[in-house]
PDB file of N, CA and C in Angstrom:
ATOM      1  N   UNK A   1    -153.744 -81.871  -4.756  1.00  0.00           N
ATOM      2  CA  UNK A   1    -155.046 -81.582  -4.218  1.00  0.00           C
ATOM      3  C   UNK A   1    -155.278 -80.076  -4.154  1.00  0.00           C
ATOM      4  N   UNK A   2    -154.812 -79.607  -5.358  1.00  0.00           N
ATOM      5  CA  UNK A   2    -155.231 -77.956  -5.367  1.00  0.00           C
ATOM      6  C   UNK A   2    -156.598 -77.528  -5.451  1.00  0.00           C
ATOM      7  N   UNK A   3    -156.907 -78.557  -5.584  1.00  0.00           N
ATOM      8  CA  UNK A   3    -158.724 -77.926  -5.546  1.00  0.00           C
ATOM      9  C   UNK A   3    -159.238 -78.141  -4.182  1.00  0.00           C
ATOM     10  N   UNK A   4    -158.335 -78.503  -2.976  1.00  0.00           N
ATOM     11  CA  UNK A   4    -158.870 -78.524  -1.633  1.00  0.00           C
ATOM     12  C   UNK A   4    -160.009 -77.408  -0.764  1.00  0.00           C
ATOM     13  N   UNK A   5    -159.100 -76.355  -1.150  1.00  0.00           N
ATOM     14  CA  UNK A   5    -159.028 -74.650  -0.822  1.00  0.00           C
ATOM     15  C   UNK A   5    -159.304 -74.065  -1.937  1.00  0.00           C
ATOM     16  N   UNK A   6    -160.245 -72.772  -1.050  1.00  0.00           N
ATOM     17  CA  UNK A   6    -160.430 -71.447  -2.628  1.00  0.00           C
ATOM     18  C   UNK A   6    -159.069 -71.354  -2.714  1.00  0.00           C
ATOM     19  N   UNK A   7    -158.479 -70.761  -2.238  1.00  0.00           N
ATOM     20  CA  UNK A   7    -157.470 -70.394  -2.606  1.00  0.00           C
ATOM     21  C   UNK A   7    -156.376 -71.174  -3.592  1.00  0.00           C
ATOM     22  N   UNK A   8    -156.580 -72.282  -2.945  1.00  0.00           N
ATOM     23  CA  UNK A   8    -155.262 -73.222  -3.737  1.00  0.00           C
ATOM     24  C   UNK A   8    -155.938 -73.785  -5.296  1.00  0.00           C
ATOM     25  N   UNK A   9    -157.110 -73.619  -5.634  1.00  0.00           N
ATOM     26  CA  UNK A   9    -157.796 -73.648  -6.883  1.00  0.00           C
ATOM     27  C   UNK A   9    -157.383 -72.883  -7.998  1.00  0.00           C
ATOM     28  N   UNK A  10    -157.120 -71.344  -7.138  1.00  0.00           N
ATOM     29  CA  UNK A  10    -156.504 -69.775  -7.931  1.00  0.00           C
ATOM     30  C   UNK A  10    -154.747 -70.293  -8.383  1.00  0.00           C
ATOM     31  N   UNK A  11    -154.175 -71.112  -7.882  1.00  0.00           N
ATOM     32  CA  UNK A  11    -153.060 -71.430  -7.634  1.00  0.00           C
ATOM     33  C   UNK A  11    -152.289 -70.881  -6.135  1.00  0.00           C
ATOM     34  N   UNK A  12    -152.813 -70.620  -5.264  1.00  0.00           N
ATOM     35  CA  UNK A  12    -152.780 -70.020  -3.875  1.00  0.00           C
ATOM     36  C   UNK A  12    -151.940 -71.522  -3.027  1.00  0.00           C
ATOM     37  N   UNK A  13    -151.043 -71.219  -2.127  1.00  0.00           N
ATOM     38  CA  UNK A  13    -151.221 -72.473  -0.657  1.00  0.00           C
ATOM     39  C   UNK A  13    -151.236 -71.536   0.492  1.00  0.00           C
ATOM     40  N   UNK A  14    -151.938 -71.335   0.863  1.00  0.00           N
ATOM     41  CA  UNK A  14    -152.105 -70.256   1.906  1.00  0.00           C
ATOM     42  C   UNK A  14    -151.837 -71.555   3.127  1.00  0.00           C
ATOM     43  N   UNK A  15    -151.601 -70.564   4.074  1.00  0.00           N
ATOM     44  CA  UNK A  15    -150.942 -71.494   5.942  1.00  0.00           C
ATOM     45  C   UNK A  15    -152.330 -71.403   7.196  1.00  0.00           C
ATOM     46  N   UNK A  16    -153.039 -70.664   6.426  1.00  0.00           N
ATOM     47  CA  UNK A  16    -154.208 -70.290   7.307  1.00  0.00           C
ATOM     48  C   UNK A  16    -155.505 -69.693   6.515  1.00  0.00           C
ATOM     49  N   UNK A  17    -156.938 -69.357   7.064  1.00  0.00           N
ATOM     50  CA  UNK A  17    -157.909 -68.929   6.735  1.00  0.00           C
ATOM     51  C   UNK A  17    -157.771 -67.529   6.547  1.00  0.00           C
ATOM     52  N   UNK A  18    -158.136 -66.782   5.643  1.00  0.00           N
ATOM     53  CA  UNK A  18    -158.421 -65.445   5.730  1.00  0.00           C
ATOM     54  C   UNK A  18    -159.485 -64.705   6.822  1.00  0.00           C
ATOM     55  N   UNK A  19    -160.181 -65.702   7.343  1.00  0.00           N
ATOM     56  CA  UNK A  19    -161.216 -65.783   8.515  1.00  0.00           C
ATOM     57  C   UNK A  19    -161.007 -65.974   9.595  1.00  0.00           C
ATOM     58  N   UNK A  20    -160.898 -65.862  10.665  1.00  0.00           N
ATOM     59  CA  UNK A  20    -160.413 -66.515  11.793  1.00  0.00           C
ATOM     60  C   UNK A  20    -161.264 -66.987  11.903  1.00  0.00           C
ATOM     61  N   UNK A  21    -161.354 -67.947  12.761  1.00  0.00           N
ATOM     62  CA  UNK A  21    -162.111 -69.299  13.447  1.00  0.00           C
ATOM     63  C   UNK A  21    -163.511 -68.556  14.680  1.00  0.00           C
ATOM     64  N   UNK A  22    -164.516 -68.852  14.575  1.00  0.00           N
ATOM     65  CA  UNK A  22    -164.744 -68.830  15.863  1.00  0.00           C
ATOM     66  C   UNK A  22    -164.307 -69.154  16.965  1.00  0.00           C
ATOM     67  N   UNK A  23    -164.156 -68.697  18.206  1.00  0.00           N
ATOM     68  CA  UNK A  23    -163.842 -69.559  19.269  1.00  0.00           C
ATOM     69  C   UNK A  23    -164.289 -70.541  19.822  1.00  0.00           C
ATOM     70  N   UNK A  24    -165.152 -71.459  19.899  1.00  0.00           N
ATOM     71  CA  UNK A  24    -165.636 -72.616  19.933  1.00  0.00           C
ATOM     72  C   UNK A  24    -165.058 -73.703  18.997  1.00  0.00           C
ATOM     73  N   UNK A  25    -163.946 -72.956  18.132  1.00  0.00           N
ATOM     74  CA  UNK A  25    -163.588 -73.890  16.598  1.00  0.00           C
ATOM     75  C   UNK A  25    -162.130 -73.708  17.235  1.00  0.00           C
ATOM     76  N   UNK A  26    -161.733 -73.540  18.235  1.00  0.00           N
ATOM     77  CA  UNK A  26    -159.907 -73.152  18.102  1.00  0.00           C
ATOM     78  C   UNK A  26    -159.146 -74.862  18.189  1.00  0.00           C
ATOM     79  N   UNK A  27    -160.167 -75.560  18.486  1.00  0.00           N
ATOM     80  CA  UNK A  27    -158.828 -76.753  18.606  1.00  0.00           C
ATOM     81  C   UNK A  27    -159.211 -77.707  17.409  1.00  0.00           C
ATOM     82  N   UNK A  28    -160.275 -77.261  16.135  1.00  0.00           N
ATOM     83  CA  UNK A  28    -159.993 -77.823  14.903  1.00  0.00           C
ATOM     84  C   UNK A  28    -159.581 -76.915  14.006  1.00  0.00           C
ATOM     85  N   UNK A  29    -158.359 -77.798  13.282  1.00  0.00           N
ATOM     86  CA  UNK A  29    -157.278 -77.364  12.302  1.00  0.00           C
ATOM     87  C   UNK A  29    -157.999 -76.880  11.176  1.00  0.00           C
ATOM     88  N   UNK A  30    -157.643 -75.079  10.898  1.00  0.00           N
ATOM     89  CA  UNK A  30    -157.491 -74.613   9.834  1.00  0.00           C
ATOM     90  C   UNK A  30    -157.898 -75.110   8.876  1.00  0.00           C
ATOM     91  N   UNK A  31    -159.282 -75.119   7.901  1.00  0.00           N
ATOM     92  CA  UNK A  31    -159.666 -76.049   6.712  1.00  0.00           C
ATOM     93  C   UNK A  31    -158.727 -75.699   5.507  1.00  0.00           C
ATOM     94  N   UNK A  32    -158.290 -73.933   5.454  1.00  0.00           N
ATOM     95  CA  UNK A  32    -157.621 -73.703   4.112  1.00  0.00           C
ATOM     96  C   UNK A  32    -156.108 -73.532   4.163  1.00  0.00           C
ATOM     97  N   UNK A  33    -155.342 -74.345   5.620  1.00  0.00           N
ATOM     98  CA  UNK A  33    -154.181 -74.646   6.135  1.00  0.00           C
ATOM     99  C   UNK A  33    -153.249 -75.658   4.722  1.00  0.00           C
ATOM    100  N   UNK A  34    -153.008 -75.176   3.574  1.00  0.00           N
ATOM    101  CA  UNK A  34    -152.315 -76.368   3.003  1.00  0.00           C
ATOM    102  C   UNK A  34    -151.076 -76.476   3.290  1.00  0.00           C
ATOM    103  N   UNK A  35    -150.406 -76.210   4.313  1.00  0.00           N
ATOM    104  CA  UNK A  35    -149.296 -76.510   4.687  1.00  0.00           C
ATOM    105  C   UNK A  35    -148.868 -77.599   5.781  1.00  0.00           C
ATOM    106  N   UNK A  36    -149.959 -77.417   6.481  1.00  0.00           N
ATOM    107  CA  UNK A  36    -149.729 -78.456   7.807  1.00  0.00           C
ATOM    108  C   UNK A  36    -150.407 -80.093   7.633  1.00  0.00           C
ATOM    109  N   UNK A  37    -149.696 -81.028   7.466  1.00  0.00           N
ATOM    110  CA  UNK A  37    -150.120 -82.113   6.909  1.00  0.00           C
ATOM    111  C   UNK A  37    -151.303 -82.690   7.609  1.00  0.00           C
ATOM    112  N   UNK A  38    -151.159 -82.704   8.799  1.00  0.00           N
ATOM    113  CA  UNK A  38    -152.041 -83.093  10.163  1.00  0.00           C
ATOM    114  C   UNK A  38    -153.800 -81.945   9.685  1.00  0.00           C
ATOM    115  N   UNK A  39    -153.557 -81.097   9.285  1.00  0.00           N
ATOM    116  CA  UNK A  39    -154.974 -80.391   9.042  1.00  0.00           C
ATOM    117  C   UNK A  39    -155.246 -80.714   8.002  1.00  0.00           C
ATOM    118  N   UNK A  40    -154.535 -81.230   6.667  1.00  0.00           N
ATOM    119  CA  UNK A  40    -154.926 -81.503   5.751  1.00  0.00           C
ATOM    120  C   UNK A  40    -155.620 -83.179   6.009  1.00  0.00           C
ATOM    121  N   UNK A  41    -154.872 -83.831   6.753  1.00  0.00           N
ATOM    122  CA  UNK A  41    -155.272 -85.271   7.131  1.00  0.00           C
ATOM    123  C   UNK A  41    -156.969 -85.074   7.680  1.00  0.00           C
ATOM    124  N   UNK A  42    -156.842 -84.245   8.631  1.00  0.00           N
ATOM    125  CA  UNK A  42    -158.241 -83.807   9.080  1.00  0.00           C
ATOM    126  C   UNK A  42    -159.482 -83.743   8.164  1.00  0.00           C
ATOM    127  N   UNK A  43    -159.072 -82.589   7.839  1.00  0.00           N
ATOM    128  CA  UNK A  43    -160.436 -82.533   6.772  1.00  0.00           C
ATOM    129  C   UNK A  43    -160.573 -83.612   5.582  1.00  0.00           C
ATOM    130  N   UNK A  44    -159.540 -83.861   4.972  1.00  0.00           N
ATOM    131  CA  UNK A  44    -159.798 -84.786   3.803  1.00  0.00           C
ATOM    132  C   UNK A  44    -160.793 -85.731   4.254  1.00  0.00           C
ATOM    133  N   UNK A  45    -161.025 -86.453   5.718  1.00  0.00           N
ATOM    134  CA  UNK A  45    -161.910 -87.571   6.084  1.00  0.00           C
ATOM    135  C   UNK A  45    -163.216 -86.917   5.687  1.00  0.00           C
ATOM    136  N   UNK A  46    -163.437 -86.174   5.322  1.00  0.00           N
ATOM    137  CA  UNK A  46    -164.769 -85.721   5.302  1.00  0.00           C
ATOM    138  C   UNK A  46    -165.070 -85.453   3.950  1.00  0.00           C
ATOM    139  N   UNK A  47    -164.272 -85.260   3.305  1.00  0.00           N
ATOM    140  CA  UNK A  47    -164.636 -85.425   1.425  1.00  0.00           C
ATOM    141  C   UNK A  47    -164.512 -86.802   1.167  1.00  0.00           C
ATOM    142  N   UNK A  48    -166.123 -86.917   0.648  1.00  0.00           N
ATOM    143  CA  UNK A  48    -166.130 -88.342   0.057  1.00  0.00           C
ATOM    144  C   UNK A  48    -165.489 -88.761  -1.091  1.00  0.00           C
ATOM    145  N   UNK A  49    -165.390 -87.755  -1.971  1.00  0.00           N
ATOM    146  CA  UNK A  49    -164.774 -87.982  -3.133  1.00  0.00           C
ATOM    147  C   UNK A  49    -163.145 -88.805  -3.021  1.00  0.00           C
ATOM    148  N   UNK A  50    -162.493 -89.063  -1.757  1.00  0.00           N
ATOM    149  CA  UNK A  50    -161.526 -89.443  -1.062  1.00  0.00           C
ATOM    150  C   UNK A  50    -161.496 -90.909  -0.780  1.00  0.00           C
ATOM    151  N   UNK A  51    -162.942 -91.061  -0.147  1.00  0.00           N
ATOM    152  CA  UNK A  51    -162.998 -92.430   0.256  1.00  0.00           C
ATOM    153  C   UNK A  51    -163.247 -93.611  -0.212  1.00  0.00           C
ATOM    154  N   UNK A  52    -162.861 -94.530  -0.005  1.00  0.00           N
ATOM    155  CA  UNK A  52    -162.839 -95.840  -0.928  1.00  0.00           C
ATOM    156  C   UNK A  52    -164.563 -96.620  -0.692  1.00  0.00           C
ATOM    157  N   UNK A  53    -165.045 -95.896  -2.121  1.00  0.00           N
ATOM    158  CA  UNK A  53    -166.915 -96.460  -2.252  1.00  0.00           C
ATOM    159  C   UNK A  53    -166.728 -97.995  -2.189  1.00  0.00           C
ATOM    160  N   UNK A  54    -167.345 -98.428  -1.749  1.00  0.00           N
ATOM    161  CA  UNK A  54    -167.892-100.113  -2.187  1.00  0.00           C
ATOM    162  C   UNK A  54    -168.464-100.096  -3.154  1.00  0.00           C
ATOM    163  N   UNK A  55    -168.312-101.427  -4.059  1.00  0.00           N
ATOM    164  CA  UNK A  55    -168.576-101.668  -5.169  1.00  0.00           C
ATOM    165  C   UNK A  55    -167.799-101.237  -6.469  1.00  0.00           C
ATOM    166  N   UNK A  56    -167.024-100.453  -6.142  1.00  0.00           N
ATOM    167  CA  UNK A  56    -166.430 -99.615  -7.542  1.00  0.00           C
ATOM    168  C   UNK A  56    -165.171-100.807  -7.332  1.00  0.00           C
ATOM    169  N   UNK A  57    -164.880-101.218  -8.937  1.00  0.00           N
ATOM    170  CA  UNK A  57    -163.927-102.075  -9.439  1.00  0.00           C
ATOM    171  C   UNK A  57    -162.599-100.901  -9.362  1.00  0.00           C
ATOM    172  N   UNK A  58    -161.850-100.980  -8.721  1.00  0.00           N
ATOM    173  CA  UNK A  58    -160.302 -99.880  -8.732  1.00  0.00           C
ATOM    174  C   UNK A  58    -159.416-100.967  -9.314  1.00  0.00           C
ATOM    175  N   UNK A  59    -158.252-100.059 -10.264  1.00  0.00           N
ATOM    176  CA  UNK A  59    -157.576-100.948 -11.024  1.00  0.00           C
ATOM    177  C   UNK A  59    -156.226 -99.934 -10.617  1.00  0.00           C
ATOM    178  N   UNK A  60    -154.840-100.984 -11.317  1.00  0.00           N
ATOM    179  CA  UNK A  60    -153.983 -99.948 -11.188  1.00  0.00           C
ATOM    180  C   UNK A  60    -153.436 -99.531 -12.451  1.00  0.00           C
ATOM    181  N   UNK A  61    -153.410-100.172 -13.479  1.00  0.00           N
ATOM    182  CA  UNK A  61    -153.235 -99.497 -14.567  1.00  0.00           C
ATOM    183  C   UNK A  61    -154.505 -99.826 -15.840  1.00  0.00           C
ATOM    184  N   UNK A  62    -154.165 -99.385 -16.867  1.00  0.00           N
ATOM    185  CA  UNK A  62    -155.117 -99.663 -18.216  1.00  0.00           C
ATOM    186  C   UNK A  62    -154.769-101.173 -18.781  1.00  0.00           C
ATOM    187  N   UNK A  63    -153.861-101.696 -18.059  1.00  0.00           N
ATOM    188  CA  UNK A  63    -153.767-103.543 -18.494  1.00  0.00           C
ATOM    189  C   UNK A  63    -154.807-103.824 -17.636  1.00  0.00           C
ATOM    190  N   UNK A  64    -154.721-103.736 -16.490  1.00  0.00           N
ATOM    191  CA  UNK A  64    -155.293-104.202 -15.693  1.00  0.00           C
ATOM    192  C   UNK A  64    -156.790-103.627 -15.417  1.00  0.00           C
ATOM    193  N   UNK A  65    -157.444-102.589 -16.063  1.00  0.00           N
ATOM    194  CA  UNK A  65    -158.361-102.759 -16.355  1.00  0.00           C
ATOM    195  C   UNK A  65    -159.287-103.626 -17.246  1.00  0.00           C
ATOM    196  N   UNK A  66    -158.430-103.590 -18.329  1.00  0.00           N
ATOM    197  CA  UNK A  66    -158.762-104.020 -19.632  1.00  0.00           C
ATOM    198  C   UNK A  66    -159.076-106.107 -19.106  1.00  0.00           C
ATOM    199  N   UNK A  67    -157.895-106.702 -18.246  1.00  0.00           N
ATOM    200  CA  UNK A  67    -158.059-107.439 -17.781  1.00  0.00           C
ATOM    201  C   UNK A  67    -159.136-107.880 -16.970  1.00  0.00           C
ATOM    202  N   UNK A  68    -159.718-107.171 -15.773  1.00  0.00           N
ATOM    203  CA  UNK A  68    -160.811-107.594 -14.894  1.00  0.00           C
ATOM    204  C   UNK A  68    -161.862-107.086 -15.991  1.00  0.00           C
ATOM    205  N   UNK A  69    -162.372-105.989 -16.977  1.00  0.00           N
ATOM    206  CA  UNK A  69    -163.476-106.021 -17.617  1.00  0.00           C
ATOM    207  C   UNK A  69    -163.545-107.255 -18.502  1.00  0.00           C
ATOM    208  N   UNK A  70    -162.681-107.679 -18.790  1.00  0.00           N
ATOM    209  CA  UNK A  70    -162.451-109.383 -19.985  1.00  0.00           C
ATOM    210  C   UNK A  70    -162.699-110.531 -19.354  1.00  0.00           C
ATOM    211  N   UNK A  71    -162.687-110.396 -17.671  1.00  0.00           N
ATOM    212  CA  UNK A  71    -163.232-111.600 -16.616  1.00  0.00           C
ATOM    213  C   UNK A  71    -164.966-111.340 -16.407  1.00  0.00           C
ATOM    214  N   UNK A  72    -165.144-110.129 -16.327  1.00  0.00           N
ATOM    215  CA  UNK A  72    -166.050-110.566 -15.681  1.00  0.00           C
ATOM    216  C   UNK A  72    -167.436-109.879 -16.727  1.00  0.00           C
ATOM    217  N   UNK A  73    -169.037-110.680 -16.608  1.00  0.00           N
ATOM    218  CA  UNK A  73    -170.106-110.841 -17.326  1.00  0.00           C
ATOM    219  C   UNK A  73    -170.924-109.796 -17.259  1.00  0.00           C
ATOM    220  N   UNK A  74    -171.755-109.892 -18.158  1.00  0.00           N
ATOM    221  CA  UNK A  74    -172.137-108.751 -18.523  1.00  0.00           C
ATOM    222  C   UNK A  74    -173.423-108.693 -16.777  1.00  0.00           C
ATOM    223  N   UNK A  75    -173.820-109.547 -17.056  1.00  0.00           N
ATOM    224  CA  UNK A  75    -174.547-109.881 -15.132  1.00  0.00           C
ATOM    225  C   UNK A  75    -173.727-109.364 -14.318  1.00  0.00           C
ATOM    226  N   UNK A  76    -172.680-109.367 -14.274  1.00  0.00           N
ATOM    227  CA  UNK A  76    -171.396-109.086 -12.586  1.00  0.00           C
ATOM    228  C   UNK A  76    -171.759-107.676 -13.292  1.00  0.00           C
ATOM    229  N   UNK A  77    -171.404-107.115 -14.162  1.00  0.00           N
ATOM    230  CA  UNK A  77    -171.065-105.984 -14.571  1.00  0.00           C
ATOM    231  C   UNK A  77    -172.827-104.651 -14.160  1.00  0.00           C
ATOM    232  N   UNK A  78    -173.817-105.568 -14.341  1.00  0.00           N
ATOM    233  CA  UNK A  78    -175.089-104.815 -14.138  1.00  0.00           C
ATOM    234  C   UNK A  78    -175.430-105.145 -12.574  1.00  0.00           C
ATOM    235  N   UNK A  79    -175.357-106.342 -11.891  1.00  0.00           N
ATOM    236  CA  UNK A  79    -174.680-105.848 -10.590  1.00  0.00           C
ATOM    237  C   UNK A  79    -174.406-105.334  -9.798  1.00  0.00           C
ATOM    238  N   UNK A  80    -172.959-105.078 -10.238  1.00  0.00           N
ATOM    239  CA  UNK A  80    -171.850-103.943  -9.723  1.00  0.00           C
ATOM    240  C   UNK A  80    -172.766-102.709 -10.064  1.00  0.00           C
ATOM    241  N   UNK A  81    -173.706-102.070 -10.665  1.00  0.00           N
ATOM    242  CA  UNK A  81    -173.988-101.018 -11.016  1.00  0.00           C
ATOM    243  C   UNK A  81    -175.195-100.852 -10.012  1.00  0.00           C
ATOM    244  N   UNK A  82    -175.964-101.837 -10.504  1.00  0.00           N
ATOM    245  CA  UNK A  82    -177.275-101.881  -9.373  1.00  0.00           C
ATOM    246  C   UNK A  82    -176.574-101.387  -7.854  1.00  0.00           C
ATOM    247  N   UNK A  83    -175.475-102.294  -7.436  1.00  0.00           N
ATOM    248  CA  UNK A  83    -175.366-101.958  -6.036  1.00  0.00           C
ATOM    249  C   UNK A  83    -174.645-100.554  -5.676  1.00  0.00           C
ATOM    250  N   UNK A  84    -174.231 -99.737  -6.728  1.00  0.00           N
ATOM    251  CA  UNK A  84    -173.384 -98.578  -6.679  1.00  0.00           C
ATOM    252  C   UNK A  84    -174.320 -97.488  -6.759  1.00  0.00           C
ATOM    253  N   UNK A  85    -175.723 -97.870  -7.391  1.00  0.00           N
ATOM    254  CA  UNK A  85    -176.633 -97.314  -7.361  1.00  0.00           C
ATOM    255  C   UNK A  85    -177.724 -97.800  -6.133  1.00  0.00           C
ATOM    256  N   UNK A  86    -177.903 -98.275  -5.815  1.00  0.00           N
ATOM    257  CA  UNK A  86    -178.673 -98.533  -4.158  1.00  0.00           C
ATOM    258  C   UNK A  86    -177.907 -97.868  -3.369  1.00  0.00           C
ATOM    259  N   UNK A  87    -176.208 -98.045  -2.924  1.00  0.00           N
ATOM    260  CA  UNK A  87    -175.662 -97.112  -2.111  1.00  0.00           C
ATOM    261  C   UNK A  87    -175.510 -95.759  -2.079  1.00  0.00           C
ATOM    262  N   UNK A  88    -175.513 -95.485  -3.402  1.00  0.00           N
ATOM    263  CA  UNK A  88    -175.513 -93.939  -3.496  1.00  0.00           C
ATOM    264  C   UNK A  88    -176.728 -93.164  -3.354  1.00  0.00           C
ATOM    265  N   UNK A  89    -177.956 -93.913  -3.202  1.00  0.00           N
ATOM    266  CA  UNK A  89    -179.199 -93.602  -3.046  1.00  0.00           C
ATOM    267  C   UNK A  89    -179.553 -93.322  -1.100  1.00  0.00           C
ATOM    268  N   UNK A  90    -178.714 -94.711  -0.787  1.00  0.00           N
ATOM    269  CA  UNK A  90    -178.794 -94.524   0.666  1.00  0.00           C
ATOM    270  C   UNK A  90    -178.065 -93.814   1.147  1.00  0.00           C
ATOM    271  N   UNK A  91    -176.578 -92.956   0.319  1.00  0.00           N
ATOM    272  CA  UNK A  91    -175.786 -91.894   0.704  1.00  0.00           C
ATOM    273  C   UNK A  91    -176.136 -90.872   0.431  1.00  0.00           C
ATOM    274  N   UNK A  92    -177.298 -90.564  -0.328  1.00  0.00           N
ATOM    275  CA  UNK A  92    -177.652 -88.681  -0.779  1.00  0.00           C
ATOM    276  C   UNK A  92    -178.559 -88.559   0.694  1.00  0.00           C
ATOM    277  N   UNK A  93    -179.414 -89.821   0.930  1.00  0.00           N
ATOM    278  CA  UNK A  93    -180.504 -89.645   2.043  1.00  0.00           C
ATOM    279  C   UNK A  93    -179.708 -89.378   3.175  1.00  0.00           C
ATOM    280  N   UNK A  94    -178.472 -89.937   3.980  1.00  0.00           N
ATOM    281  CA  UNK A  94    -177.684 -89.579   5.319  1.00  0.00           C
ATOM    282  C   UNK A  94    -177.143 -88.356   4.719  1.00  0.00           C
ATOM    283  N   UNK A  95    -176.293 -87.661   3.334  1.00  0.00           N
ATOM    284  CA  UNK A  95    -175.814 -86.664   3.492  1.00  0.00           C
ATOM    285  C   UNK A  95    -176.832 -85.719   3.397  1.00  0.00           C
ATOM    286  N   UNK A  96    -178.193 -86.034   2.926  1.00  0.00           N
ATOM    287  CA  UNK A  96    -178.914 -84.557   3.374  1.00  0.00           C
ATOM    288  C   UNK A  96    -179.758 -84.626   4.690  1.00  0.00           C
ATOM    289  N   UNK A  97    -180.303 -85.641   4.885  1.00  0.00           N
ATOM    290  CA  UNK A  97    -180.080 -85.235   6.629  1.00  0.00           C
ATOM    291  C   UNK A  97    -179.337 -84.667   7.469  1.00  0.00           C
ATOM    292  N   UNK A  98    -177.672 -85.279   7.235  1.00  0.00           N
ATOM    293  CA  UNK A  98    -176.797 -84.288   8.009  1.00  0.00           C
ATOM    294  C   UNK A  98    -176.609 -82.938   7.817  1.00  0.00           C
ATOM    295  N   UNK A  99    -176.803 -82.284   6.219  1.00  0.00           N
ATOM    296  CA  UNK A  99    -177.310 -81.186   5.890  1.00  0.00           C
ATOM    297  C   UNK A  99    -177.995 -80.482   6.793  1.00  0.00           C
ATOM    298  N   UNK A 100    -179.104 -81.374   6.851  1.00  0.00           N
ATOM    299  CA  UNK A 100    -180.497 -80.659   7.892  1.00  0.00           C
ATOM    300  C   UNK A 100    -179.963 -80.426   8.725  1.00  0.00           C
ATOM    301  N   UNK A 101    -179.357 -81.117   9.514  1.00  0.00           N
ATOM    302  CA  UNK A 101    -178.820 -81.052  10.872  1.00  0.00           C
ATOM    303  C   UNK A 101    -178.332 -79.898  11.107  1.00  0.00           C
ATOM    304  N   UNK A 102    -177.173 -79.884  10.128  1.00  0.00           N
ATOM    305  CA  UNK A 102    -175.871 -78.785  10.152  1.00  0.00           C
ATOM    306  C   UNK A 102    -176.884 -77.591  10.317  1.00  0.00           C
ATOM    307  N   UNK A 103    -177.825 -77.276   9.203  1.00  0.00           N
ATOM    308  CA  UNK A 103    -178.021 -75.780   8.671  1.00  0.00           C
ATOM    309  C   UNK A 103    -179.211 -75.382  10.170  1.00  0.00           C
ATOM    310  N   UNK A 104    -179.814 -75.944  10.749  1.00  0.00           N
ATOM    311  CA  UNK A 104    -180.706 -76.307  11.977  1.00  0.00           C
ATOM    312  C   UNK A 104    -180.286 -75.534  12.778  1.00  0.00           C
ATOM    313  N   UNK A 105    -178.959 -76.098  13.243  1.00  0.00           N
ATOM    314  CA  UNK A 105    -178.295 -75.774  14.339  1.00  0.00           C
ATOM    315  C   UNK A 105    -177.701 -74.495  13.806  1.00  0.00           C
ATOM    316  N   UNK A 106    -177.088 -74.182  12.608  1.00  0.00           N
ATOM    317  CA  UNK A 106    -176.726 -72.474  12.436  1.00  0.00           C
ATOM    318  C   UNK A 106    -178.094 -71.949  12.805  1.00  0.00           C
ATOM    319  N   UNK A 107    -179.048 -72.142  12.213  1.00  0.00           N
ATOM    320  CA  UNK A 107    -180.596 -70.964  12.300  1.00  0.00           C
ATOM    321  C   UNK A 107    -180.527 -71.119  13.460  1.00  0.00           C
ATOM    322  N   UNK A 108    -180.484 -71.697  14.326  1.00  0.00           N
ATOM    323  CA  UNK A 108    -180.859 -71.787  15.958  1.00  0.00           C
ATOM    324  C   UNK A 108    -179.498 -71.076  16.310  1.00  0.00           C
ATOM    325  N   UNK A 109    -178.551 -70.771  16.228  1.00  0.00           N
ATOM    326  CA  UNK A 109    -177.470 -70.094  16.685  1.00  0.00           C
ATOM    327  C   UNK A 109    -177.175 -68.782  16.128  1.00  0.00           C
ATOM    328  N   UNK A 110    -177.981 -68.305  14.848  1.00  0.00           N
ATOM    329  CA  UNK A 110    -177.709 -67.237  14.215  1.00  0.00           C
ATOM    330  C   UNK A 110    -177.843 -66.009  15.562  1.00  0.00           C
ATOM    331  N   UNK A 111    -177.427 -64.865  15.013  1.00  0.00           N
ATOM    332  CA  UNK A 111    -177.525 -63.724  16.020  1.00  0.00           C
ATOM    333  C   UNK A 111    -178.843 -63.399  15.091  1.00  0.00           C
ATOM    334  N   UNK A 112    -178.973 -63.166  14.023  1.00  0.00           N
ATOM    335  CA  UNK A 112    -180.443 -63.114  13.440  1.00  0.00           C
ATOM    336  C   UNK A 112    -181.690 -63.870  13.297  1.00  0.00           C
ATOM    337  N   UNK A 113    -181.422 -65.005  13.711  1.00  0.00           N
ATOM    338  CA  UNK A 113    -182.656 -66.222  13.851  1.00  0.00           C
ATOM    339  C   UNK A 113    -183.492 -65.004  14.420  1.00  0.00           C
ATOM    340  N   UNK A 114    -185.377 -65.156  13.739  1.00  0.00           N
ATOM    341  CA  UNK A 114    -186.072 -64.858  14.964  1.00  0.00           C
ATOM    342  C   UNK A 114    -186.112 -66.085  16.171  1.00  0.00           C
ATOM    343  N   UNK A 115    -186.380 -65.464  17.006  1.00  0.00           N
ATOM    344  CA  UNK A 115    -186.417 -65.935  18.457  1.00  0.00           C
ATOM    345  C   UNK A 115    -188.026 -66.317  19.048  1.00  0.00           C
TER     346      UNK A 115
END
């Protein structure tokens, strides 16, 4: 998971942020911490690219792909797509709301917001 962190992308594992934390942030773990398993556990919940989508057929090897695409119809197969596409439609709409949210609450906290 070297692409977690800038750093660990460069080929870096850095133990900490080059940033310190705000203080309001001291009792969540280090995001560019790749050493401490417990901070890495942390943040990963929050990359979706992590989490197990509904609808997506997961296989464990190339037999066993080759197998469930040879079961199932070309209907199951458009389907499975339709519904991977309805969810991901209803997931861009909650992740950019929470967007909103997030960037809201910085402008309202900036030391530069006008007031």
């Amino acid at each position: 998971m070297n692409e977690r962190t800038w750093d660990g992308a460069y080929g870096g594992h850095p133990s900490k942020s080059s940033i310190k934390a705000h203080e309001s942030q001291s009792t969540i773990p280090d995001p560019n911490n790749e050493k401490d398993k417990d901070a890495i556990r942390y943040w990963i919940q929050f990359a979706d690219f992590y989490k197990m989508l509904p609808h997506i057929t997961y296989f464990d090897s190339i037999g066993d792909l080759v197998d469930k695409l040879n079961k199932m119809t070309r209907a199951e197969l458009l389907q499975i797509s339709a519904k991977m596409k309805e969810y991901n439609a209803i997931a861009l709409q909650e992740l950019l709301g929470k967007w909103q949210t997030i960037l809201k609450m910085i402008a309202k906290t900036s030391v530069n917001a006008p007031h």
